[in-house]
C-alpha atoms as a PDB file:
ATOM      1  CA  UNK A   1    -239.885 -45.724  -7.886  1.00  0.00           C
ATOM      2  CA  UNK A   2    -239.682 -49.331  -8.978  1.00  0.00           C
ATOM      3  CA  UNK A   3    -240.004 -49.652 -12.683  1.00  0.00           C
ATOM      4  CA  UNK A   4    -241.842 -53.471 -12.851  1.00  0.00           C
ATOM      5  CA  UNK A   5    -244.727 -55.032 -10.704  1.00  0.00           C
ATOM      6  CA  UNK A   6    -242.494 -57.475  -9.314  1.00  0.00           C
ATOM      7  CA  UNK A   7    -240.404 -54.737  -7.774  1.00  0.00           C
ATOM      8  CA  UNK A   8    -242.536 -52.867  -6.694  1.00  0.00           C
ATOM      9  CA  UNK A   9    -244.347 -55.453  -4.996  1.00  0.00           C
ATOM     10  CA  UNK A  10    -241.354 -56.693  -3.543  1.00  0.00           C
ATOM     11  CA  UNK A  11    -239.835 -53.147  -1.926  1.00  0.00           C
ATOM     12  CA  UNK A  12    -243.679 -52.684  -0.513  1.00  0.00           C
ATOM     13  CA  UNK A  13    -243.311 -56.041   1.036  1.00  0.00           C
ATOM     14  CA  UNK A  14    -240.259 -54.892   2.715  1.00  0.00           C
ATOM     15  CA  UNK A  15    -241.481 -51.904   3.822  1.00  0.00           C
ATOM     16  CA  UNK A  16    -244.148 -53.672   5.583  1.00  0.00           C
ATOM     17  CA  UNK A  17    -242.087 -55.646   7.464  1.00  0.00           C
ATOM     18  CA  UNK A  18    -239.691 -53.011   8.332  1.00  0.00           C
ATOM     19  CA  UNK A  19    -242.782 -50.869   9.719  1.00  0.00           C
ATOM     20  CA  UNK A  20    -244.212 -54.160  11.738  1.00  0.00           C
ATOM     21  CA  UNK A  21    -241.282 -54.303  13.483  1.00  0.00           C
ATOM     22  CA  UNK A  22    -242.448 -50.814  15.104  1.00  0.00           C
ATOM     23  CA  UNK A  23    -239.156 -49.621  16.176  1.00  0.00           C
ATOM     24  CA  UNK A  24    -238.505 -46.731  13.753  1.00  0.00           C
ATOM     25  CA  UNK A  25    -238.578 -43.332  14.657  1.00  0.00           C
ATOM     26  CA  UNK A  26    -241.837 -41.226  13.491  1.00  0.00           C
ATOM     27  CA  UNK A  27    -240.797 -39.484  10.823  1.00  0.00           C
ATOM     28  CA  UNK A  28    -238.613 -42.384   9.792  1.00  0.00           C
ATOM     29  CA  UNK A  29    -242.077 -44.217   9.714  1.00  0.00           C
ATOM     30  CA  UNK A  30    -243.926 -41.707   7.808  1.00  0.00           C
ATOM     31  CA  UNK A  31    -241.464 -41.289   5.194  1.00  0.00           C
ATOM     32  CA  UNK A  32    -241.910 -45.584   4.458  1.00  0.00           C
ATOM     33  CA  UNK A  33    -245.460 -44.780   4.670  1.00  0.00           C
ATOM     34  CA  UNK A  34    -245.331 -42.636   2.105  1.00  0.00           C
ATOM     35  CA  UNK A  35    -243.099 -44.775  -0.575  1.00  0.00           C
ATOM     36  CA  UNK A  36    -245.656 -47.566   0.306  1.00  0.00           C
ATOM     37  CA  UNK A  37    -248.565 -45.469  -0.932  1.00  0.00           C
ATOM     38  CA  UNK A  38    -246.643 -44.764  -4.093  1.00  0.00           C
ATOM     39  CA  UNK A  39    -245.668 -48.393  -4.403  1.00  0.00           C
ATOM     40  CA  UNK A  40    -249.431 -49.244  -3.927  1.00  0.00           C
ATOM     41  CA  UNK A  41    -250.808 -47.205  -6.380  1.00  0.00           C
ATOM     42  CA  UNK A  42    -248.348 -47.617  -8.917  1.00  0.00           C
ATOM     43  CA  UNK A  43    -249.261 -51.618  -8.523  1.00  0.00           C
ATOM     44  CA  UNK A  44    -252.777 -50.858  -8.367  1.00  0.00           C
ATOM     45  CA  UNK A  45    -252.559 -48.879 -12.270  1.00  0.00           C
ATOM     46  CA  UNK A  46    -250.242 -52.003 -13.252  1.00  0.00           C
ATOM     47  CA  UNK A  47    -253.117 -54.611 -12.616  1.00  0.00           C
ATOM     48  CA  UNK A  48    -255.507 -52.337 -13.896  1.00  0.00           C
ATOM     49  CA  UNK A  49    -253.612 -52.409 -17.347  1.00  0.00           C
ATOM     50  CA  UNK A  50    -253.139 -56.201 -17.321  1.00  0.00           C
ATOM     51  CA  UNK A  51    -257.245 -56.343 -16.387  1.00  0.00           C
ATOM     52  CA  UNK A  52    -257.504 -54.312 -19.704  1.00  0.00           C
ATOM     53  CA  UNK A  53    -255.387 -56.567 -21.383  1.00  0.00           C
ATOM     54  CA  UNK A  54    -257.142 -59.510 -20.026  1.00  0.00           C
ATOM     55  CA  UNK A  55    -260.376 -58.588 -21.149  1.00  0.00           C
ATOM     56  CA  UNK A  56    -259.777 -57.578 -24.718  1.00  0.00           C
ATOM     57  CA  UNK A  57    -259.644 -61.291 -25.580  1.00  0.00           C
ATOM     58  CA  UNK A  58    -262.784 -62.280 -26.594  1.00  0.00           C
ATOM     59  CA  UNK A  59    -264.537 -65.164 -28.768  1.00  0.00           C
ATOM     60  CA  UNK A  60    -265.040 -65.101 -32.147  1.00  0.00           C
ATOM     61  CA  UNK A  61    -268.300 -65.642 -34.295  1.00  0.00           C
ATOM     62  CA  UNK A  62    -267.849 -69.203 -34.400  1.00  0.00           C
ATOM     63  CA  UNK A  63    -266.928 -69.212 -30.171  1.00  0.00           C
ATOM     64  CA  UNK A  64    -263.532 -69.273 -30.435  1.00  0.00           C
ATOM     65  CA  UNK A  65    -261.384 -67.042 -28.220  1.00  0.00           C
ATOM     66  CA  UNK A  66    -259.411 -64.517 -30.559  1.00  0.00           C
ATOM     67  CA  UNK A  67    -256.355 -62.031 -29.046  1.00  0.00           C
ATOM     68  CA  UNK A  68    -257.363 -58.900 -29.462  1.00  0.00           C
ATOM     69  CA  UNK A  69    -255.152 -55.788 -30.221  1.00  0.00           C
ATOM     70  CA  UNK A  70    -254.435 -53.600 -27.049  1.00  0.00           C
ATOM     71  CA  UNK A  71    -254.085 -49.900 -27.236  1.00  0.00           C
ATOM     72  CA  UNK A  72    -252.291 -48.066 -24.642  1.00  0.00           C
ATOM     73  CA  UNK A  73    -255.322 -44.773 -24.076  1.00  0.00           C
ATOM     74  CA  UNK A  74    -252.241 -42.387 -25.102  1.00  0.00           C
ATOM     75  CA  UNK A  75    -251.788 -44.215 -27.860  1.00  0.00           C
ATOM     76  CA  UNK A  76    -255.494 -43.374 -29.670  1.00  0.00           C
END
């Protein structure tokens, strides 16, 4: 399994356009189909964590936007 987004969105890319092609065997297929599911959800719990991240910034009492501290939900 890839280890970064980038990866990951990369090998799923490829595995798209390997299984476009439609000239693999079935099981050949299934097994892509498979590591693209994986790939898929991995990305999908990567840009969930980034959404998380994105929204803890928030504004201030005077309006102005202030970082706020993210904590990884094993980490509490």
């Amino acid at each position: 399994m890839a280890e970064k987004f980038e990866d990951a969105m990369k090998k799923l890319e490829e595995i798209v356009g390997r299984m476009e092609k439609g000239d693999m065997p079935l099981n050949e297929s299934l097994k892509l189909f498979e590591e693209g599911v994986k790939l898929t959800r991995f990305c999908s719990q990567e840009l969930q964590k980034a959404e998380k991240k994105v929204e803890l910034l928030t504004r201030n009492i005077e309006g102005k936007l202030v970082a706020v501290p993210f904590e990884e939900e094993n980490e509490k």
